[in-house]
N, C-alpha and C. Protein backbone atom coordinates (compact mmCIF):
# COMPACT_ATOMS: atom_id res chain seq x y z
N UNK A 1 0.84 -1.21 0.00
CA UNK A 1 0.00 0.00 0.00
C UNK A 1 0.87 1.26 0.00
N UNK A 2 1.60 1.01 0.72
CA UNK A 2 2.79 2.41 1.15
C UNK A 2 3.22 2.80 -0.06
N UNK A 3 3.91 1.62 -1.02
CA UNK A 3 4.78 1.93 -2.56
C UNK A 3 3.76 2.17 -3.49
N UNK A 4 2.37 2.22 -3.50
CA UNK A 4 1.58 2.44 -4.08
C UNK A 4 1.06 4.19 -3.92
N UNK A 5 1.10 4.54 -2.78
CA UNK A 5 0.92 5.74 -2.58
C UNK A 5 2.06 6.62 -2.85
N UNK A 6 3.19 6.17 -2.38
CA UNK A 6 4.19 6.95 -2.76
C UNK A 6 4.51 6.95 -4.66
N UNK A 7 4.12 6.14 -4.94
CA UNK A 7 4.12 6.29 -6.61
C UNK A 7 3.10 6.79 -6.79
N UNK A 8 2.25 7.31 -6.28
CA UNK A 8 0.72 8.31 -6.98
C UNK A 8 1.63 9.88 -6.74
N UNK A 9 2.27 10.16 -5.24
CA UNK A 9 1.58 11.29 -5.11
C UNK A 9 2.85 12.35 -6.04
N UNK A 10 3.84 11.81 -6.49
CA UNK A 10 4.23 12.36 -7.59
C UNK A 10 3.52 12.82 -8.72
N UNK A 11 2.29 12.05 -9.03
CA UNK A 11 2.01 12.10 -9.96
C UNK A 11 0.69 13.57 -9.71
N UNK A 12 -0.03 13.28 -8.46
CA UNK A 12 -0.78 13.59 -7.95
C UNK A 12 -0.28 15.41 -7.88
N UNK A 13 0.82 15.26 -7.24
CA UNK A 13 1.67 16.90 -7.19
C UNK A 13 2.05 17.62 -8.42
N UNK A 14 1.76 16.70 -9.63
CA UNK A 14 2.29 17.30 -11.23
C UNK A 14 1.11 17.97 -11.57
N UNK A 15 -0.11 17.04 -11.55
CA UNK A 15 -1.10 17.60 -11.60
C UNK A 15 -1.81 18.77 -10.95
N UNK A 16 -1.29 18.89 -10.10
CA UNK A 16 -1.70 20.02 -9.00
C UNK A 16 -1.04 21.03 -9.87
N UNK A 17 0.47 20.96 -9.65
CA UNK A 17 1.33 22.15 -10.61
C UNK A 17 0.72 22.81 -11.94
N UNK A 18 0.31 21.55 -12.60
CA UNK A 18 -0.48 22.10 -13.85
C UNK A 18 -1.74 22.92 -13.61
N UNK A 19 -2.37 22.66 -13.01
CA UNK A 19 -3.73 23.41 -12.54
C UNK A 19 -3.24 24.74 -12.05
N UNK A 20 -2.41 24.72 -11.60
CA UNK A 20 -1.83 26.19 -10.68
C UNK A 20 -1.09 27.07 -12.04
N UNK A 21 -0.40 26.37 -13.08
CA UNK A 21 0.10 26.83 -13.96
C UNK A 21 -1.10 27.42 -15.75
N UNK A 22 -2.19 26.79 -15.25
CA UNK A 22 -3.11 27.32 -16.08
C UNK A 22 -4.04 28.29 -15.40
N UNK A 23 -3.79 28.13 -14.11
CA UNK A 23 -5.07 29.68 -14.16
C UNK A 23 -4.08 30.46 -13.72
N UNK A 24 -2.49 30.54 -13.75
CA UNK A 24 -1.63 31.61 -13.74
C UNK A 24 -1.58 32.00 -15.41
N UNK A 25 -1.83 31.43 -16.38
CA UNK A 25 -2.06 31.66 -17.36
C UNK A 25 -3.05 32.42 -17.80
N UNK A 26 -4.37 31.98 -17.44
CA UNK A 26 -5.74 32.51 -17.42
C UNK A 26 -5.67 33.57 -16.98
N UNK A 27 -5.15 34.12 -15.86
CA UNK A 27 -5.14 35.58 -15.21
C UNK A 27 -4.52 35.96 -15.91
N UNK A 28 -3.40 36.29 -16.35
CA UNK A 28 -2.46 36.76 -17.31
C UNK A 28 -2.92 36.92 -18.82
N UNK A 29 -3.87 36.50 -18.99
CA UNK A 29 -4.76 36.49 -20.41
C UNK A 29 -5.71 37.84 -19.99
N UNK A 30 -6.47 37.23 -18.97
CA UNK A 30 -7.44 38.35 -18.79
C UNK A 30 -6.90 39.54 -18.58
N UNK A 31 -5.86 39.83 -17.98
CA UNK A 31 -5.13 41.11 -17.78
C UNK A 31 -4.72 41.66 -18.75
């Protein structure tokens, strides 16, 4: 279970980054 989670939350934290990196985009559009 442990090596299973620890191989998500990499993946889990990229995705986060991306989300944070498109509505820093989005604001920057609207502006």
């Amino acid at each position: 279970m442990a090596g299973k989670f620890l191989a998500l939350t990499p993946a889990l934290y990229a995705a986060g980054a991306g989300q944070v990196e498109l509505r820093t985009v989005r604001y920057h559009a609207l502006d």
